[in-house]
C-alpha atoms as a PDB file:
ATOM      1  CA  UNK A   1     144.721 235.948  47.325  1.00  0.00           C
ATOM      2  CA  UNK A   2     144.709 232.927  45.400  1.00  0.00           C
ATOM      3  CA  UNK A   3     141.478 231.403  46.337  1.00  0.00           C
ATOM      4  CA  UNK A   4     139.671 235.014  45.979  1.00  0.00           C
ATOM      5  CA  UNK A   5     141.404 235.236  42.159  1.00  0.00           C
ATOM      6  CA  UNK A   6     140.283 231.466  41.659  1.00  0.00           C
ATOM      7  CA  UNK A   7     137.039 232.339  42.223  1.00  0.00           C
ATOM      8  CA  UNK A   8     136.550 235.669  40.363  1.00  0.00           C
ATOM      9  CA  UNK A   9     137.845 233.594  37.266  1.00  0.00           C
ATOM     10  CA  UNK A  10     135.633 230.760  38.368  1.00  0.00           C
ATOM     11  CA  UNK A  11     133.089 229.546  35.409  1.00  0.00           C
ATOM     12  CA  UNK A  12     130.192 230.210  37.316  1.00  0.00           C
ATOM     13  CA  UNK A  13     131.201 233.665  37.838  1.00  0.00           C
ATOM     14  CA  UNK A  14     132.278 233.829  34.216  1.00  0.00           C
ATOM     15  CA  UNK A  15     128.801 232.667  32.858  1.00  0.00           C
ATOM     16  CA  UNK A  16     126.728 234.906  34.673  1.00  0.00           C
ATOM     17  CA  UNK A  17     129.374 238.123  33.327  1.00  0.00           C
ATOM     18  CA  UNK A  18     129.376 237.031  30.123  1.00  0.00           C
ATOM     19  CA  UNK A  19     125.144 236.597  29.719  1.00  0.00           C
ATOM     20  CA  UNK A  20     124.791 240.140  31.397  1.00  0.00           C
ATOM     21  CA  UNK A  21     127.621 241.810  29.309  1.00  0.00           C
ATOM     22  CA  UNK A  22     126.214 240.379  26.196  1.00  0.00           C
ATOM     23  CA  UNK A  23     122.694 240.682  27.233  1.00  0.00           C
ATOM     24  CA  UNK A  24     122.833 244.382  28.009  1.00  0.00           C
ATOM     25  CA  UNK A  25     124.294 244.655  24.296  1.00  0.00           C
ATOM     26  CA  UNK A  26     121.805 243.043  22.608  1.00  0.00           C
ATOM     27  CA  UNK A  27     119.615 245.428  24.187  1.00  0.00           C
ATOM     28  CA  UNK A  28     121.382 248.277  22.935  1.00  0.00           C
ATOM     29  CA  UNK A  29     121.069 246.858  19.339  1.00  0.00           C
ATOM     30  CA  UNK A  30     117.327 246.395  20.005  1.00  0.00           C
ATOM     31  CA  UNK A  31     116.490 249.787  21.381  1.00  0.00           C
ATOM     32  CA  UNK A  32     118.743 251.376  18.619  1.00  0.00           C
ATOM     33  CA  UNK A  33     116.834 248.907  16.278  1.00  0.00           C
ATOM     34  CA  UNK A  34     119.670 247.648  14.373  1.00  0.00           C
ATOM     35  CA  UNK A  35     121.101 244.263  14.113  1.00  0.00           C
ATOM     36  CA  UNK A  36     124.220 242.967  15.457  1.00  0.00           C
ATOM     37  CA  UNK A  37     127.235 242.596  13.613  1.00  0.00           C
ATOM     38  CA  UNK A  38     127.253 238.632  12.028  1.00  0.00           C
ATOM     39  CA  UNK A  39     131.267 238.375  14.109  1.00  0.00           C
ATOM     40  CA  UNK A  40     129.573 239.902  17.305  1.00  0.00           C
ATOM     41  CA  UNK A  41     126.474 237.139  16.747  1.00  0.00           C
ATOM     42  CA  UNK A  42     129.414 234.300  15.691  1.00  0.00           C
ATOM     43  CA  UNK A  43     131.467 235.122  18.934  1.00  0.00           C
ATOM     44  CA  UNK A  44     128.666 235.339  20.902  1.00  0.00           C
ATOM     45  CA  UNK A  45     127.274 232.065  20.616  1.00  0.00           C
ATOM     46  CA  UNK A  46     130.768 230.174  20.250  1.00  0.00           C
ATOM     47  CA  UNK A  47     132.014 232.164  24.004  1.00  0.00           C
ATOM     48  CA  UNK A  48     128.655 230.875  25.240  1.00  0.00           C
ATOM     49  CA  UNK A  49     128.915 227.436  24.071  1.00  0.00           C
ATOM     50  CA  UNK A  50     132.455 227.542  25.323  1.00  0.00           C
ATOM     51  CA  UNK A  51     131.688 228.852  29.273  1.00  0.00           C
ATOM     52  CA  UNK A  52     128.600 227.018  29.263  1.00  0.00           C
ATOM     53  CA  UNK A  53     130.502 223.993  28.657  1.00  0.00           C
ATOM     54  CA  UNK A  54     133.457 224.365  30.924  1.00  0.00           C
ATOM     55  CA  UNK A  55     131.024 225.383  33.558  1.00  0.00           C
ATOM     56  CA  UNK A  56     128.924 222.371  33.187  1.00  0.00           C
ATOM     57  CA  UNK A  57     132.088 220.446  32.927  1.00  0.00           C
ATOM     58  CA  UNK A  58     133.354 221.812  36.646  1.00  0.00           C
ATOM     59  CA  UNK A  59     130.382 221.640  38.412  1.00  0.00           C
ATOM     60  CA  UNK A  60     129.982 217.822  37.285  1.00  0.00           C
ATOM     61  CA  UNK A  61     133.389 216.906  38.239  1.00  0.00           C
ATOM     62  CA  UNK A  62     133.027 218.646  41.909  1.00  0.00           C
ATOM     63  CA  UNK A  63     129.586 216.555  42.276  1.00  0.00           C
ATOM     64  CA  UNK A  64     131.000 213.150  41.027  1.00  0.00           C
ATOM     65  CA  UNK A  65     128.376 212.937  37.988  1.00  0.00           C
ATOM     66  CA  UNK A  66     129.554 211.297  34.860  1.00  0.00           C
ATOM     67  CA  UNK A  67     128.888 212.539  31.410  1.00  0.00           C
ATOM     68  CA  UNK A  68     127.450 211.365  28.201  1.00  0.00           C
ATOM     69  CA  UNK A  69     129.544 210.081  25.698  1.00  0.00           C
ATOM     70  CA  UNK A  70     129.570 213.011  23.213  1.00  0.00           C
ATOM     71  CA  UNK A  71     129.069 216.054  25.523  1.00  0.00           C
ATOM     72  CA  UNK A  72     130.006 218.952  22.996  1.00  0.00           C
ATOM     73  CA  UNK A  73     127.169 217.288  20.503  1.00  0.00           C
ATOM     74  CA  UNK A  74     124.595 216.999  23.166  1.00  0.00           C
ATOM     75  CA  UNK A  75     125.271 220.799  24.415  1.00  0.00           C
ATOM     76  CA  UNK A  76     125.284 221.500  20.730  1.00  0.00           C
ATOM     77  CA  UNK A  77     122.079 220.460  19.972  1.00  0.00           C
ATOM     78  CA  UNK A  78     119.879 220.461  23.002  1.00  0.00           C
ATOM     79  CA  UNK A  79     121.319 223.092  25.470  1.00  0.00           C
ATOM     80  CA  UNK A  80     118.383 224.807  26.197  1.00  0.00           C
ATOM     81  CA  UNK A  81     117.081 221.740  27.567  1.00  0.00           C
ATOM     82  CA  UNK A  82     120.177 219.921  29.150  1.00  0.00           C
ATOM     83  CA  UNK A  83     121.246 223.047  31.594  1.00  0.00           C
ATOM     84  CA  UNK A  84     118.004 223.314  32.946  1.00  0.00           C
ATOM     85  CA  UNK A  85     117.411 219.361  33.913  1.00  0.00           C
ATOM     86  CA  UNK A  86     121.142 218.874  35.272  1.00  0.00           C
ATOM     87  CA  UNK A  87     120.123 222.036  37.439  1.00  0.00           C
ATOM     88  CA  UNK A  88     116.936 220.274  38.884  1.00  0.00           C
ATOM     89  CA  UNK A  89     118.343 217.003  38.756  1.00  0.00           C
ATOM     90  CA  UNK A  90     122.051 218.085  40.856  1.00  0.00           C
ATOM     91  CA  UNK A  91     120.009 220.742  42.942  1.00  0.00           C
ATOM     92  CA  UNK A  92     116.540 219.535  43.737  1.00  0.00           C
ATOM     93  CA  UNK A  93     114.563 222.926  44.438  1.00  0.00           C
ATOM     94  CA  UNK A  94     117.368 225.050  44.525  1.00  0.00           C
ATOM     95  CA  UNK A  95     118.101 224.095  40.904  1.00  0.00           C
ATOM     96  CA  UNK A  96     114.919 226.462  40.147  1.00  0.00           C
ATOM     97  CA  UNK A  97     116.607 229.574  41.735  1.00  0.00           C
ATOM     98  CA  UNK A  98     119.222 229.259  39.465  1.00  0.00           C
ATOM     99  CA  UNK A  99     117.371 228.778  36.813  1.00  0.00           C
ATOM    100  CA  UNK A 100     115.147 231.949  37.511  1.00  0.00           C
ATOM    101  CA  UNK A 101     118.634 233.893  38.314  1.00  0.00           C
ATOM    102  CA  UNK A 102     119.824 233.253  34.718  1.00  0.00           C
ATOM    103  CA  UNK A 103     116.489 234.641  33.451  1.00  0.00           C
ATOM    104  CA  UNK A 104     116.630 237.284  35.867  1.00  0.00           C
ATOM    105  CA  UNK A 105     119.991 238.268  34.236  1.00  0.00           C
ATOM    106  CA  UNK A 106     119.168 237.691  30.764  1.00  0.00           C
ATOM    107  CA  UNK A 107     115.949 239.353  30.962  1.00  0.00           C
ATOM    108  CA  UNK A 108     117.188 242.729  33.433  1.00  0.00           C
ATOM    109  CA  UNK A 109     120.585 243.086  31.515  1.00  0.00           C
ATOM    110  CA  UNK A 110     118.092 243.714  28.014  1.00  0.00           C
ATOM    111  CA  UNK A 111     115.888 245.693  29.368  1.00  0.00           C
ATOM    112  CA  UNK A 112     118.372 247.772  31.369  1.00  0.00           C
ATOM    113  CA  UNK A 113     120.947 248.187  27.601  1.00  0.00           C
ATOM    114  CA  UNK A 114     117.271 248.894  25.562  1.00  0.00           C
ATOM    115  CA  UNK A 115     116.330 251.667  27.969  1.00  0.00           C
ATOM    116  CA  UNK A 116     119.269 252.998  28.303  1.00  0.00           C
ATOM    117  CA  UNK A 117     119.462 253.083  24.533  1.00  0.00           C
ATOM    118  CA  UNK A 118     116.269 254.383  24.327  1.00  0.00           C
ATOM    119  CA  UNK A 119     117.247 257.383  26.270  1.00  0.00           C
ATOM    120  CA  UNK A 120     120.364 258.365  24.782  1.00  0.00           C
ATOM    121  CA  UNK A 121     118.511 258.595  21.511  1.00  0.00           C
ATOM    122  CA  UNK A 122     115.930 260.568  22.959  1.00  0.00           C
ATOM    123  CA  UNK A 123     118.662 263.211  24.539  1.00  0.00           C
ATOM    124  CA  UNK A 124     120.210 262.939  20.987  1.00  0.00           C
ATOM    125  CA  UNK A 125     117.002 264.061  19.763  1.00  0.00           C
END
């Protein structure tokens, strides 16, 4: 029981609920065509940061990599870049899947929230 709870609250599995919760809500702003409350956007991007670090964080302790000096700064500043090279460089090939997966998610959790938006509006009439 433990290990199954330890890995349901895992930050991989974390991560990957978080972007498609979120994800699917932005897309119900979008297809409603409204914008998102400035505390949803502020919590948003803070939980992200967060997971994203604590995640990267876990996953370079069980592989034995070292980090920079000033990892919070680094993530800060040049995440969208950093996740996807420590992928490649700790995974080879596979690091690409992953990749993709995350864009799968991002990308199929809007679209699914913007037509599902869309629709209600259109039963709403």
């Amino acid at each position: 029981m433990a290990i199954v709870l330890s890995r349901v609250l895992s930050p991989t599995v974390l991560l990957y609920s978080f972007v498609v919760i979120t994800q699917f809500t932005n897309g119900l702003y979008l297809g409603q065509q409204i914008e998102a409350p400035g505390l949803y956007r502020l919590l948003n991007w803070a939980a992200q940061f967060w997971i994203m670090a604590w995640w990267l964080r876990t996953d370079s302790q069980k592989r034995g990599i070292g980090w920079v000096y000033d990892m919070g700064l680094f993530l800060y500043i040049a995440w969208p870049l950093v996740m996807p090279y420590y992928l490649v460089k700790t995974r080879g090939a596979k690091g690409f899947l992953v990749i993709l997966g995350f864009i799968g998610a991002c990308v199929g959790a809007t679209v699914v929230g913007i037509m599902l938006s869309v629709a209600v509006a259109v039963l709403r009439g």
